[in-house]
Each structure stands twice: as C-alpha cells, then as structure tokens.
N, C-alpha and C. Protein backbone atom coordinates (compact mmCIF):
# COMPACT_ATOMS: atom_id res chain seq x y z
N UNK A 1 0.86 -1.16 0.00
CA UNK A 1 0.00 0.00 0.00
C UNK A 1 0.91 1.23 0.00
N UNK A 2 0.82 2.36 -1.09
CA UNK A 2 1.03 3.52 -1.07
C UNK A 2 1.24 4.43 -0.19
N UNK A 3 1.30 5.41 0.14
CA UNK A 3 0.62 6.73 0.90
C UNK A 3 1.17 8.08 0.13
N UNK A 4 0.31 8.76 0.52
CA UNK A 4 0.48 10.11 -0.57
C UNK A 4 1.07 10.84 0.91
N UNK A 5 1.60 11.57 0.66
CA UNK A 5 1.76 12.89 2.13
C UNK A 5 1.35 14.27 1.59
N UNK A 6 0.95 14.60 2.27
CA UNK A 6 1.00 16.40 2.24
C UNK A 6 2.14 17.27 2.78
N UNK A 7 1.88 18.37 2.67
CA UNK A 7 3.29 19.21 3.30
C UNK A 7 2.69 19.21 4.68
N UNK A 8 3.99 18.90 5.87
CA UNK A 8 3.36 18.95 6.61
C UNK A 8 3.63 19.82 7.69
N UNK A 9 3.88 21.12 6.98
CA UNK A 9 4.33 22.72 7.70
C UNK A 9 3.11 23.18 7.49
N UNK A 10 2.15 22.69 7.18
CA UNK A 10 0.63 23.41 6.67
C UNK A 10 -0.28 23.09 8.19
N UNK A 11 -0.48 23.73 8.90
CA UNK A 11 -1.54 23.22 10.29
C UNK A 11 -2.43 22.49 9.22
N UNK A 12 -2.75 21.71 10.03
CA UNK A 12 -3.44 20.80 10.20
C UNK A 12 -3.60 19.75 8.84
N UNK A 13 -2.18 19.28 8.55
CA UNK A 13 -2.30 18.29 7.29
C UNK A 13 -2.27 17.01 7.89
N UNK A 14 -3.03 16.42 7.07
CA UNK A 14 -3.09 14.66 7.78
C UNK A 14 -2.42 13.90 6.51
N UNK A 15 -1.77 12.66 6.19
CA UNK A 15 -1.71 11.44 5.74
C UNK A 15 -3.00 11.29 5.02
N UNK A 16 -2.69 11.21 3.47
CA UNK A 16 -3.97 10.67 2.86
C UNK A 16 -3.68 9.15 2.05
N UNK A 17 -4.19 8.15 2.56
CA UNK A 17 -3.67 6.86 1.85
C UNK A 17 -4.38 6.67 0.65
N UNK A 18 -3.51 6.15 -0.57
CA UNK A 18 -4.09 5.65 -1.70
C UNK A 18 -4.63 4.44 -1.97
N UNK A 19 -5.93 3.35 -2.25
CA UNK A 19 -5.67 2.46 -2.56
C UNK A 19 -6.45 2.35 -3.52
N UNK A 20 -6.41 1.01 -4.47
CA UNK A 20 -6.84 0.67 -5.98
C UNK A 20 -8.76 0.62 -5.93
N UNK A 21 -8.65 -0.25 -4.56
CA UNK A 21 -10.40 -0.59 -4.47
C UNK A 21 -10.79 0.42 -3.94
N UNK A 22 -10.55 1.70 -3.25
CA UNK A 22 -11.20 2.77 -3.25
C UNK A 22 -11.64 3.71 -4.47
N UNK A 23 -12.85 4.23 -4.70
CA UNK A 23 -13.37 5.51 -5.51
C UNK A 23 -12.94 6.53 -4.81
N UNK A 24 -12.71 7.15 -5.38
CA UNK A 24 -12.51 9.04 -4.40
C UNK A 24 -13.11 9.82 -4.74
N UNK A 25 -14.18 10.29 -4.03
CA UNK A 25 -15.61 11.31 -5.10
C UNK A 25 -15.55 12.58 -4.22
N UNK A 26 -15.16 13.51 -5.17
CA UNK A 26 -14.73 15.27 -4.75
C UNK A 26 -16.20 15.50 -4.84
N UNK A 27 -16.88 16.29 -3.47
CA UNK A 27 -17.51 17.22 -3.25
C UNK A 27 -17.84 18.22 -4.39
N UNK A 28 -19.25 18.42 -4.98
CA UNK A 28 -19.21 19.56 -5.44
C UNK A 28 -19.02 20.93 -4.93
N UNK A 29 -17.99 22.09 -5.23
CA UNK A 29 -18.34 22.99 -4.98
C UNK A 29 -16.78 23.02 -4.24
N UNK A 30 -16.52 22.00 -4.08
CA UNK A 30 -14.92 22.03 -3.12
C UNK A 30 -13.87 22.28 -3.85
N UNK A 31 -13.31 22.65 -3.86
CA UNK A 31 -11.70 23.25 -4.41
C UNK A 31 -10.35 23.73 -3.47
N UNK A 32 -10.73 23.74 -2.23
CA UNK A 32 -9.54 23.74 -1.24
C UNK A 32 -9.39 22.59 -0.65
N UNK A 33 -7.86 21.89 -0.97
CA UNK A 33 -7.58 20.64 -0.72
C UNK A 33 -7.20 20.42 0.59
N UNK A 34 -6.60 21.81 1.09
CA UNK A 34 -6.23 21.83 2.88
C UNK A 34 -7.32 22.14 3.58
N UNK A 35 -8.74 22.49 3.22
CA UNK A 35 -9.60 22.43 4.18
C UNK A 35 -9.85 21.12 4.48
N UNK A 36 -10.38 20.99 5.85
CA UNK A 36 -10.42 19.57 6.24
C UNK A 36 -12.24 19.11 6.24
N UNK A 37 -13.18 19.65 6.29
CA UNK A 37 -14.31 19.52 6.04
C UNK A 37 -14.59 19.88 4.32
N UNK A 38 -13.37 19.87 3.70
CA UNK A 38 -14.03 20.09 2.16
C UNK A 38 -12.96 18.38 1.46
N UNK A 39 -12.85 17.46 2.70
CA UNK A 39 -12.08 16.59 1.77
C UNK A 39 -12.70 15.73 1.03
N UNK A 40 -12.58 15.35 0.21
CA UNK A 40 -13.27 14.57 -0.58
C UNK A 40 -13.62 13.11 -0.04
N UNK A 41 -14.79 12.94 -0.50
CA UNK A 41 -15.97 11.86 1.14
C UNK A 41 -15.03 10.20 -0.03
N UNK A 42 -14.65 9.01 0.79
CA UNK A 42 -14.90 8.36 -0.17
C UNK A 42 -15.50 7.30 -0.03
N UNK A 43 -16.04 5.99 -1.28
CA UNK A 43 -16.98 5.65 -1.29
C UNK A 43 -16.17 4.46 -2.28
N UNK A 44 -16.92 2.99 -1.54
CA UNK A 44 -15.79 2.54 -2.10
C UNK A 44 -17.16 1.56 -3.03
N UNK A 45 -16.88 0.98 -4.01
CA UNK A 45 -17.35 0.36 -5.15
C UNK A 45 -18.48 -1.03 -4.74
N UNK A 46 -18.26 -1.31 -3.52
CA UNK A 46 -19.18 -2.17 -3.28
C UNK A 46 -20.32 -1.52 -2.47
N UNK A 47 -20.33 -0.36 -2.06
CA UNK A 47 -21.32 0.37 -1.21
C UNK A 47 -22.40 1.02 -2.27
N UNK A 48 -21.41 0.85 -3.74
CA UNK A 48 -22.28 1.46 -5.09
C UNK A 48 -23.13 0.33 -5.51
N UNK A 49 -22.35 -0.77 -5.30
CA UNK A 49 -23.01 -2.15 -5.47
C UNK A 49 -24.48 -2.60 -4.65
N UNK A 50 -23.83 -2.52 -3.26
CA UNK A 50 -25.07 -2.63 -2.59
C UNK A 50 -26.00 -2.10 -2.85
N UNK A 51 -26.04 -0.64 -3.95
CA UNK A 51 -27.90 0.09 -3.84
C UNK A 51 -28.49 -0.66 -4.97
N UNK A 52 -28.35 -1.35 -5.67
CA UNK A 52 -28.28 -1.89 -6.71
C UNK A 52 -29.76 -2.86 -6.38
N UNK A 53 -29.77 -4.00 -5.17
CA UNK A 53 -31.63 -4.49 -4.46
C UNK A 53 -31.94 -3.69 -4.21
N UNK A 54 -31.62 -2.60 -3.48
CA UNK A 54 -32.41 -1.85 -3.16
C UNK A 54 -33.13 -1.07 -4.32
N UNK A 55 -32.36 -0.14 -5.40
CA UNK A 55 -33.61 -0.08 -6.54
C UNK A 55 -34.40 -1.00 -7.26
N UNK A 56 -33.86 -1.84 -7.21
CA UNK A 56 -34.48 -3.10 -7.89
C UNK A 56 -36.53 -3.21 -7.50
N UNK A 57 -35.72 -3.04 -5.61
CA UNK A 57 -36.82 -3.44 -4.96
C UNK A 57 -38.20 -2.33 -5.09
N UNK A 58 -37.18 -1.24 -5.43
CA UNK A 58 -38.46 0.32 -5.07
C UNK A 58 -38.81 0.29 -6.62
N UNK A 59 -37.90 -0.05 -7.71
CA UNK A 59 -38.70 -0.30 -8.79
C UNK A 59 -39.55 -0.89 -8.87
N UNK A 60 -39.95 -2.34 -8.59
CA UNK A 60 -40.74 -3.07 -8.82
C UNK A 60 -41.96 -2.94 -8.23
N UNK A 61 -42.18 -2.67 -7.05
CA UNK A 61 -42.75 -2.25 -5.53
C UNK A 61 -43.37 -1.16 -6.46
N UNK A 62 -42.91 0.03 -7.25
CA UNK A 62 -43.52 1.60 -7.70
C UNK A 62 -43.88 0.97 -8.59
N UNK A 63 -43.55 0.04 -9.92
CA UNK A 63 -44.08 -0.30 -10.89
C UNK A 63 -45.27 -0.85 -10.78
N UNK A 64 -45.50 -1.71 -9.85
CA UNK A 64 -46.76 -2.39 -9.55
C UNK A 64 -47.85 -1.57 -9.38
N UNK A 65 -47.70 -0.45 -8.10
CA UNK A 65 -48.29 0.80 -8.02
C UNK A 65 -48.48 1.58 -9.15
N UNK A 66 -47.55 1.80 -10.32
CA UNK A 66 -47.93 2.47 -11.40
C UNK A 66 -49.03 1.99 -12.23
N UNK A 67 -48.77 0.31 -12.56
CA UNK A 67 -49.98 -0.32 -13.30
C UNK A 67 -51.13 -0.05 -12.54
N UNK A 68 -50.96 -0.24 -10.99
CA UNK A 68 -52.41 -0.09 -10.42
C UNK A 68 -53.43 1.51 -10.95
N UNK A 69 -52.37 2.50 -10.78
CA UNK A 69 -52.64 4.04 -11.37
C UNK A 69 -53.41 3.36 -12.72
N UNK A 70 -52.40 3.21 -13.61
CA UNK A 70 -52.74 2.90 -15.26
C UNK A 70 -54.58 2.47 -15.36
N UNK A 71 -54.77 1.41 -14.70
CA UNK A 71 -55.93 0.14 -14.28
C UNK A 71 -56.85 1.71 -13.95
N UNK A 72 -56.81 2.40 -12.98
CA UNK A 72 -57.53 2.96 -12.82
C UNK A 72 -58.09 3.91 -13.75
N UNK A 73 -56.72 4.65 -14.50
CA UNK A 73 -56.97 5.46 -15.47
C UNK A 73 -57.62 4.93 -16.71
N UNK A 74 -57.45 3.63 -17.19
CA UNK A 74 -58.30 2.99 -18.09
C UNK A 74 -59.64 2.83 -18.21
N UNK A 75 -59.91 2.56 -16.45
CA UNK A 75 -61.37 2.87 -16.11
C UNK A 75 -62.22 3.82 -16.11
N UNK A 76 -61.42 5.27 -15.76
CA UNK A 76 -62.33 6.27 -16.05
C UNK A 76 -62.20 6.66 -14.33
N UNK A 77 -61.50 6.09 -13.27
CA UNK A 77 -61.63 6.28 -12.48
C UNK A 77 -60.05 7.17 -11.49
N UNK A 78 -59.23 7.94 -12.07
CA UNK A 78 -57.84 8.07 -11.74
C UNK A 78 -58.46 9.72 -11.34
N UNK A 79 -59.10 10.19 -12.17
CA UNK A 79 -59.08 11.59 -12.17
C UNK A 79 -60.69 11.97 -11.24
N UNK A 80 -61.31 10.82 -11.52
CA UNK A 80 -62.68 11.00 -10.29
C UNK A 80 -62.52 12.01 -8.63
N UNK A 81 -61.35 11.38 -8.00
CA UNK A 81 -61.70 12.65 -7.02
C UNK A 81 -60.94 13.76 -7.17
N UNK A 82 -60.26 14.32 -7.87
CA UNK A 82 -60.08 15.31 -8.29
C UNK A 82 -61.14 16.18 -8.75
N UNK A 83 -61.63 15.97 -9.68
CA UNK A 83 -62.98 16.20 -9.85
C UNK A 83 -63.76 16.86 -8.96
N UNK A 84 -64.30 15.69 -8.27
CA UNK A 84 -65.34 15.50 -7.52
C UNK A 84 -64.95 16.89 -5.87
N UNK A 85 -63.83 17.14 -6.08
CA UNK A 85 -63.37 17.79 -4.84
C UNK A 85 -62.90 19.16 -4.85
N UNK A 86 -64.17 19.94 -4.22
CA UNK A 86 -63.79 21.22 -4.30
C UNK A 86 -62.43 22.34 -3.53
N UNK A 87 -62.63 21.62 -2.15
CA UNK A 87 -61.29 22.39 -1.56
C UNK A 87 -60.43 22.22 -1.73
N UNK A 88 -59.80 21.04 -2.75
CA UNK A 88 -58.06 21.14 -3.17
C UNK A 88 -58.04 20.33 -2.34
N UNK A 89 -58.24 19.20 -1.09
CA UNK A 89 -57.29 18.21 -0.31
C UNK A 89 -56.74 17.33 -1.12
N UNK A 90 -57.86 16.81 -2.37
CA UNK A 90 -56.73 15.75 -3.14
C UNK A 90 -55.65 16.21 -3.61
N UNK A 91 -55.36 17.54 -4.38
CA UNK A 91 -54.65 18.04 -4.62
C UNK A 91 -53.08 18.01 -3.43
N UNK A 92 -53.41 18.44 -2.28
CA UNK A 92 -52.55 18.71 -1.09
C UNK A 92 -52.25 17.15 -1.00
N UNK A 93 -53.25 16.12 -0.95
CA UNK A 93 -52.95 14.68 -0.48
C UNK A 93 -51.82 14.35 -1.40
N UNK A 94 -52.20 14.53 -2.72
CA UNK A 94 -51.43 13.98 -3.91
C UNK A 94 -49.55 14.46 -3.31
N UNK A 95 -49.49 15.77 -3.14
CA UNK A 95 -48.89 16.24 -3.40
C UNK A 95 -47.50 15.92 -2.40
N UNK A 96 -48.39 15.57 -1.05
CA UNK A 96 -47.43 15.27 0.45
C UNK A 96 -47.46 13.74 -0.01
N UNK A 97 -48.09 13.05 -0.88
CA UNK A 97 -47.55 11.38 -1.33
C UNK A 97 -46.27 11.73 -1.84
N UNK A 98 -46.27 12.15 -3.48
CA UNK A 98 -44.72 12.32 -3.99
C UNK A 98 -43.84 12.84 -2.90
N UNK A 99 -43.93 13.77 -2.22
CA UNK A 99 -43.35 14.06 -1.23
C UNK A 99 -42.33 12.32 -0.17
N UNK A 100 -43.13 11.88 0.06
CA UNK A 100 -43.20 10.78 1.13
C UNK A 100 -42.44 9.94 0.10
N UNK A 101 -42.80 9.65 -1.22
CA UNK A 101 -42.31 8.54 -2.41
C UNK A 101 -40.95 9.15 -2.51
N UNK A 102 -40.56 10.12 -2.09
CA UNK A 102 -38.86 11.07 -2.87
C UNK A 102 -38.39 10.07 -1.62
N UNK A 103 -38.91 11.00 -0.12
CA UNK A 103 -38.13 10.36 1.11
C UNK A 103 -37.95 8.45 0.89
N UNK A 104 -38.86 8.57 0.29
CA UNK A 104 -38.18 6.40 0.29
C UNK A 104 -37.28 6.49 -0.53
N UNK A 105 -36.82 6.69 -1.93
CA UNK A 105 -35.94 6.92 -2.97
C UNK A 105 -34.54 7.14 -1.66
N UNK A 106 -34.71 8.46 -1.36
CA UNK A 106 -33.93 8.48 -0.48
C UNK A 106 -33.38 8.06 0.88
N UNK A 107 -34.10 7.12 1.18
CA UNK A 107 -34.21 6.25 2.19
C UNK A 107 -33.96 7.12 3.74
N UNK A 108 -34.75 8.16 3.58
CA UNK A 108 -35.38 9.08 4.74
C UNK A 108 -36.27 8.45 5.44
N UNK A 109 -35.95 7.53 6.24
CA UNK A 109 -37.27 6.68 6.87
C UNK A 109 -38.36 7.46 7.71
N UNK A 110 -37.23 8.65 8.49
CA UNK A 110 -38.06 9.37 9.24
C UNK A 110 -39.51 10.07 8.84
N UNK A 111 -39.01 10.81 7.57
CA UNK A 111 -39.42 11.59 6.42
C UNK A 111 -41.13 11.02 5.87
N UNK A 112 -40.68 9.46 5.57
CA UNK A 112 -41.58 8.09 5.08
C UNK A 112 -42.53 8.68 6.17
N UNK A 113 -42.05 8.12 7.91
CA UNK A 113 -43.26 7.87 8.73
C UNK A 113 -44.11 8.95 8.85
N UNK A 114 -43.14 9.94 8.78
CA UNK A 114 -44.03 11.79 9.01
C UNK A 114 -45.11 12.00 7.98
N UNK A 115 -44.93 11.56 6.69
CA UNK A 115 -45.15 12.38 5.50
C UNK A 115 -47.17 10.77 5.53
N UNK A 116 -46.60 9.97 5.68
CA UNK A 116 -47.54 8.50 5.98
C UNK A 116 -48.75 9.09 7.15
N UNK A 117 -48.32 9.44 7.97
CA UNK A 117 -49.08 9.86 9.72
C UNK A 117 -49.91 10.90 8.97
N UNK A 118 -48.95 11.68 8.57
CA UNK A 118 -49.82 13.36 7.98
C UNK A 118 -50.87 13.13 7.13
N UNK A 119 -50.56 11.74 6.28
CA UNK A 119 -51.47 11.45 5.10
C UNK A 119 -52.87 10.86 5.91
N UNK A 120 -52.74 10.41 6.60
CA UNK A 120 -53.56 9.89 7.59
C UNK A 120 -54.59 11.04 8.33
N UNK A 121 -53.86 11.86 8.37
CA UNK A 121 -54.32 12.90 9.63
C UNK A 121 -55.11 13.96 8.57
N UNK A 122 -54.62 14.17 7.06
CA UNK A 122 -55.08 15.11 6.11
C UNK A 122 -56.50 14.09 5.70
N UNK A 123 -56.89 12.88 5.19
CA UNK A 123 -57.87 12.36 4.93
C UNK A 123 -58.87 12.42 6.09
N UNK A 124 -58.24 12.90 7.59
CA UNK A 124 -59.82 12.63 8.53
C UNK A 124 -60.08 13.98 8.23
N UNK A 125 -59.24 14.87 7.70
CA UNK A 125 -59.30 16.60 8.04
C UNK A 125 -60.68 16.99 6.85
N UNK A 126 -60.11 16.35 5.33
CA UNK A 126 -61.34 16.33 4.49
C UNK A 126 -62.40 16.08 4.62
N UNK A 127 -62.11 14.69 5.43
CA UNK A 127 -63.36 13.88 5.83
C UNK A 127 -64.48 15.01 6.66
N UNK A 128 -63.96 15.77 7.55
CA UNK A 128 -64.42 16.77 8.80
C UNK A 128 -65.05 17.68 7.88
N UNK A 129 -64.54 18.05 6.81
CA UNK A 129 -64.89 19.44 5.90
C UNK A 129 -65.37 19.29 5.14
N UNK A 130 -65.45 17.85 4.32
CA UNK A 130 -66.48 17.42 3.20
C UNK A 130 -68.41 17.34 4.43
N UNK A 131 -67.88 17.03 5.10
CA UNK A 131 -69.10 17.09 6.39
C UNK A 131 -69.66 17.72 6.94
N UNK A 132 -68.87 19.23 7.10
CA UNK A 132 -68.73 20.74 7.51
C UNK A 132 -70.09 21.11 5.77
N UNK A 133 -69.34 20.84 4.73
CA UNK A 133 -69.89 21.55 3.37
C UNK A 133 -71.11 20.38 3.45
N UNK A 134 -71.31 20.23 3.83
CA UNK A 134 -72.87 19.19 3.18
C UNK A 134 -73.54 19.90 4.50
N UNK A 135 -73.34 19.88 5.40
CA UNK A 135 -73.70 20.29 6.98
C UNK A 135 -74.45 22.02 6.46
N UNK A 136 -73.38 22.63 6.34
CA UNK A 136 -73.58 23.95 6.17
C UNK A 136 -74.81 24.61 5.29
N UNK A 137 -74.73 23.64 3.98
CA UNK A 137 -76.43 24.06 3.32
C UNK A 137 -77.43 23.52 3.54
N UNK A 138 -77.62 22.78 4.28
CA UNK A 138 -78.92 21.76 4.57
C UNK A 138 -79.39 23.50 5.94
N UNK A 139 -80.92 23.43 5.26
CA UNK A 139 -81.28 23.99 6.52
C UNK A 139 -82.89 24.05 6.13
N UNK A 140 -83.68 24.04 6.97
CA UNK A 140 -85.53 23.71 6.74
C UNK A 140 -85.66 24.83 6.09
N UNK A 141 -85.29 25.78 6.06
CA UNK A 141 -86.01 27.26 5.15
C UNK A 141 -85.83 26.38 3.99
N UNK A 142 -84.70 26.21 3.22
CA UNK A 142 -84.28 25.79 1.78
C UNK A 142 -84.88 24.51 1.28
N UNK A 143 -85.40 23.54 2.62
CA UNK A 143 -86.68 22.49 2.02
C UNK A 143 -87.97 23.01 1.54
N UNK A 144 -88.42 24.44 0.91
CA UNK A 144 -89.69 24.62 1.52
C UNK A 144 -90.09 24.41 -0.18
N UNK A 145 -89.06 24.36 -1.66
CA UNK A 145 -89.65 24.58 -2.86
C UNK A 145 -88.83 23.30 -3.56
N UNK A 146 -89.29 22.55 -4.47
CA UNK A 146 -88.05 21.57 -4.94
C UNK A 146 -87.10 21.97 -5.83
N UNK A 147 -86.70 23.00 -6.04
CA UNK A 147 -85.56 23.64 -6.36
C UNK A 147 -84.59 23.72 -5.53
N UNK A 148 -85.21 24.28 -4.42
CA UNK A 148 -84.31 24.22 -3.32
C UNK A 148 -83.50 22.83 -2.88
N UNK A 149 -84.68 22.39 -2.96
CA UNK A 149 -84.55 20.95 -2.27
C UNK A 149 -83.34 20.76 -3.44
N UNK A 150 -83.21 20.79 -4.59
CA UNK A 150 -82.13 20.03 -5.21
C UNK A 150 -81.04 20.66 -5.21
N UNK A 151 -80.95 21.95 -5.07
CA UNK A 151 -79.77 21.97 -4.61
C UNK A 151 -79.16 21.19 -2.93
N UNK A 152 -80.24 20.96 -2.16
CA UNK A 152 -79.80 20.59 -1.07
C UNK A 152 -78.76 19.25 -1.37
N UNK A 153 -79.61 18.45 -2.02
CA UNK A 153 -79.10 17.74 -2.71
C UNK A 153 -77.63 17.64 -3.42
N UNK A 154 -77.33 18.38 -4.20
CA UNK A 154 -76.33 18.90 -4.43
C UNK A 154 -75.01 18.88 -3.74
N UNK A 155 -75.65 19.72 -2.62
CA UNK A 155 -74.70 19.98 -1.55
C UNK A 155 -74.44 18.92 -0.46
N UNK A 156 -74.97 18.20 -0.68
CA UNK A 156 -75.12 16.94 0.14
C UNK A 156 -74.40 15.71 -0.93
N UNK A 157 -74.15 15.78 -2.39
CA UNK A 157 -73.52 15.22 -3.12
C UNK A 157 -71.98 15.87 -2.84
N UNK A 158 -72.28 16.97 -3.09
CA UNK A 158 -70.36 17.32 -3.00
C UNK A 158 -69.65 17.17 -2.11
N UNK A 159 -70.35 17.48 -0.92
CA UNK A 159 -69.66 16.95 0.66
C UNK A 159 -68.87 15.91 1.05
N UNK A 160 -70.41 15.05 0.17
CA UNK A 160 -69.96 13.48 0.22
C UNK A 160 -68.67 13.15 -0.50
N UNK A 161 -68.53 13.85 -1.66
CA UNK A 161 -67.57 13.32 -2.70
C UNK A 161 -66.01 13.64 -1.97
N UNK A 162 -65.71 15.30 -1.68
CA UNK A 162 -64.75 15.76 -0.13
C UNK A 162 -64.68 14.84 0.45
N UNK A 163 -65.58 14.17 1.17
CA UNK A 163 -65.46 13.41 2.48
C UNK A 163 -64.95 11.92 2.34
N UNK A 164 -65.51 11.47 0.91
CA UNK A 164 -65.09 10.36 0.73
C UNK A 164 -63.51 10.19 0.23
N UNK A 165 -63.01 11.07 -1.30
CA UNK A 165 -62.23 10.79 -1.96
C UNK A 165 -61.30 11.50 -1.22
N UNK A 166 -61.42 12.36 -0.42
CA UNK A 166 -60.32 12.89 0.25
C UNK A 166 -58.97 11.59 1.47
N UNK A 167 -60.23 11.20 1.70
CA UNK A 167 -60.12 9.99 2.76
C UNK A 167 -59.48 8.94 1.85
N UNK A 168 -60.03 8.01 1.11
CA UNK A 168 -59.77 7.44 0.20
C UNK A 168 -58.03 7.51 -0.48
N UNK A 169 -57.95 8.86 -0.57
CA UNK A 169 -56.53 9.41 -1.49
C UNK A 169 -55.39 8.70 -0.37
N UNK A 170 -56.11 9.48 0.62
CA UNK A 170 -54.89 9.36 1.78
C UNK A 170 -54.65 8.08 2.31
N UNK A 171 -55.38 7.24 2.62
CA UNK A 171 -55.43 5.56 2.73
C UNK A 171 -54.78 4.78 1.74
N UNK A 172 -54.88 5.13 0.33
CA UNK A 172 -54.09 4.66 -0.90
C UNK A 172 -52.89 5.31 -0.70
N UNK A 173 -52.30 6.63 -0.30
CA UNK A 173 -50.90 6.93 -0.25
C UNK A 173 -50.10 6.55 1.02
N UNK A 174 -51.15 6.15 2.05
CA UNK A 174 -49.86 5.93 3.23
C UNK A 174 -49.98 4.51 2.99
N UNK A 175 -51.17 3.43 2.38
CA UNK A 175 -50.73 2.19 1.96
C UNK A 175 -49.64 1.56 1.28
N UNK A 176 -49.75 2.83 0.37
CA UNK A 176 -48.37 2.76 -0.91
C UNK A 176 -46.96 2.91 0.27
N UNK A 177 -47.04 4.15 0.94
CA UNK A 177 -45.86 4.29 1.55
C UNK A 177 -45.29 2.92 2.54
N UNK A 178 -46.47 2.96 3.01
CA UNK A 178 -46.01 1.84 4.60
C UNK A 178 -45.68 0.39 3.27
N UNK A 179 -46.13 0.17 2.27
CA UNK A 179 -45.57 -1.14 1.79
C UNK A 179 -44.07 -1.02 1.33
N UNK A 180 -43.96 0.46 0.81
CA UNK A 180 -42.60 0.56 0.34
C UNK A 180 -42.27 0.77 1.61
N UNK A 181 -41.89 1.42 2.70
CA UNK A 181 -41.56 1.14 3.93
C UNK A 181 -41.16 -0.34 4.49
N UNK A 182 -41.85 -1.12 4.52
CA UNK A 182 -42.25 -2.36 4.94
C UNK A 182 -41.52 -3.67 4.42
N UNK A 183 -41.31 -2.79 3.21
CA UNK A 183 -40.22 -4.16 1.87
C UNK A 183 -38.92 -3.68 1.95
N UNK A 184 -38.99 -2.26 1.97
CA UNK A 184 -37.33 -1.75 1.88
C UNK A 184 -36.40 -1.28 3.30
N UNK A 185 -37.33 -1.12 3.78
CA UNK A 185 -36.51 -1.13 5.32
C UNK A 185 -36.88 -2.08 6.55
N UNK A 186 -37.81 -2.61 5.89
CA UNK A 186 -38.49 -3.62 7.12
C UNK A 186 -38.81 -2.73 8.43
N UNK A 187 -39.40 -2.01 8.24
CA UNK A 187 -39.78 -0.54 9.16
C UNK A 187 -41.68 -0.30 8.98
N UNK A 188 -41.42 0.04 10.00
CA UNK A 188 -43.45 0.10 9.98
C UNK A 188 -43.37 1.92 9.82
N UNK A 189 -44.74 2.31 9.31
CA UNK A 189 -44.78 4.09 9.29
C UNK A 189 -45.79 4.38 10.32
C-alpha cells in the first residue's frame, strides 16, 4: 500500500492513503484541498453495489403501483376525485404522497413515517370538511320549494364526494408508503 503525504508545515495536514479498491468522489463545490471539512468523502465500489436491491426493490414495488394508477386510469376512475373535490385536499394529499415517495428513494425513513401519519391525519381533516360543506347548506327554510330541495341535494352530493375521496386518497398513499416502507426497510410508518 502507497501513501500520498501532504506538506506537513501546513496546520493541520493529515496522511492521505491511496488504494486501488477505493473511488474518491470530490464534493461539489470544493476546491480547497487543505480544508479539512471540504475533503473529498470516499466511497468505495461495493457500497455502489449494494444500492443496486435496493432499486431493484423500489422499482418493482412503484411499478406495480404504477400499473395499479394505469388500471384505474383505463377505467375512467384516476381523475374522479379530483374532480369530484372542491377544496383542493386531493390536490394537497397527492402532493405530500410524492413528497413521502422522494423520502423512500432516499431512504429518509423518518421523512416516510411523518409524510404517511400526515397522510392519515389530512384524509380525517377532508373527511371533517367534506361534512362541515354538506352540513352547512342543509337547513328547513331551503326544504320549503323543490328547487331548493335540489340543490340541497347537491350539496349533500359534494360533501360526500370531499369526504369520501379525500379519505380514500390518503389511505391509498400511506398504503403505498407503509408497503414501500415495509419491503425496503423492514420498518413500519
């Protein structure tokens, strides 16, 4: 085995050893070789190896999930609560899933359980407000003509649709998460 030296009238130079089975991967952004927090991290060729099941696993695991998407979209049924949902939660639900799907990529487990709980906690929140909006127009004055009445109706349709697909979104994204959770870290969310 080698060794490289530095000058060692420089405070604080250390011994940097060379070897063949090491990679040496420079920091972006680093260019001072005597700083000691800018040294280049290294990373040796089987640690590149090892991620290798692990995508395997989040591929296959997301692919499956993707056909399931596809299946739905064939049906006529992918874009239904979107639709159907006036305050934007699917929107917000959708949005804290990819969120939660990056942290597994990145194997942020913490990230996984937070982003899973929240998804949980955002579907009862719709659920409360799709319930709140059906709640809010129902009232005996507005039974008194059947016009009225259908809008009551109405409003008692859209609530429902909030209350359901909101809920719904979020049960399908922390399912998705906790399985990729569950296969790739053997970790519950």
């Amino acid at each position: 085995m080698t060794s490289l030296k530095l000058s060692l009238s420089a405070p604080g130079a250390d011994r940097l050893e060379s070897r063949s089975d090491l990679l040496v991967l420079k920091p972006r952004g680093s260019t001072d070789p005597g700083n000691l927090d800018a040294r280049p991290q290294r990373e040796t060729l089987s640690s590149r190896v090892a991620q290798v099941p692990f995508l395997a696993r989040f591929s296959v695991i997301n692919l499956v999930g993707v056909a399931l998407l596809a299946a739905a979209w064939a049906e006529g049924l992918l874009l239904k609560p979107y639709r159907a949902d006036e305050s934007g939660m699917c929107y917000l639900i959708t949005v804290l899933f990819v969120v939660g799907l990056v942290a597994v990529a990145r194997k942020d487990w913490q990230t996984v359980r937070w982003t899973g709980n929240t998804l949980v906690y955002l579907g009862m929140v719709g659920t409360v407000l799709g319930l709140i909006m059906t709640v809010s127009d129902l009232s005996v004055d507005k039974a008194q003509s059947f016009e009225s009445f259908k809008a009551i109706i109405a409003a008692i349709y859209v609530g429902a649709g909030i209350a359901l697909y909101t809920n719904l979104l979020a049960c399908i994204g922390y399912l998705w998460l906790g399985t990729n959770a569950h296969l790739l870290a053997r970790q519950e969310v």
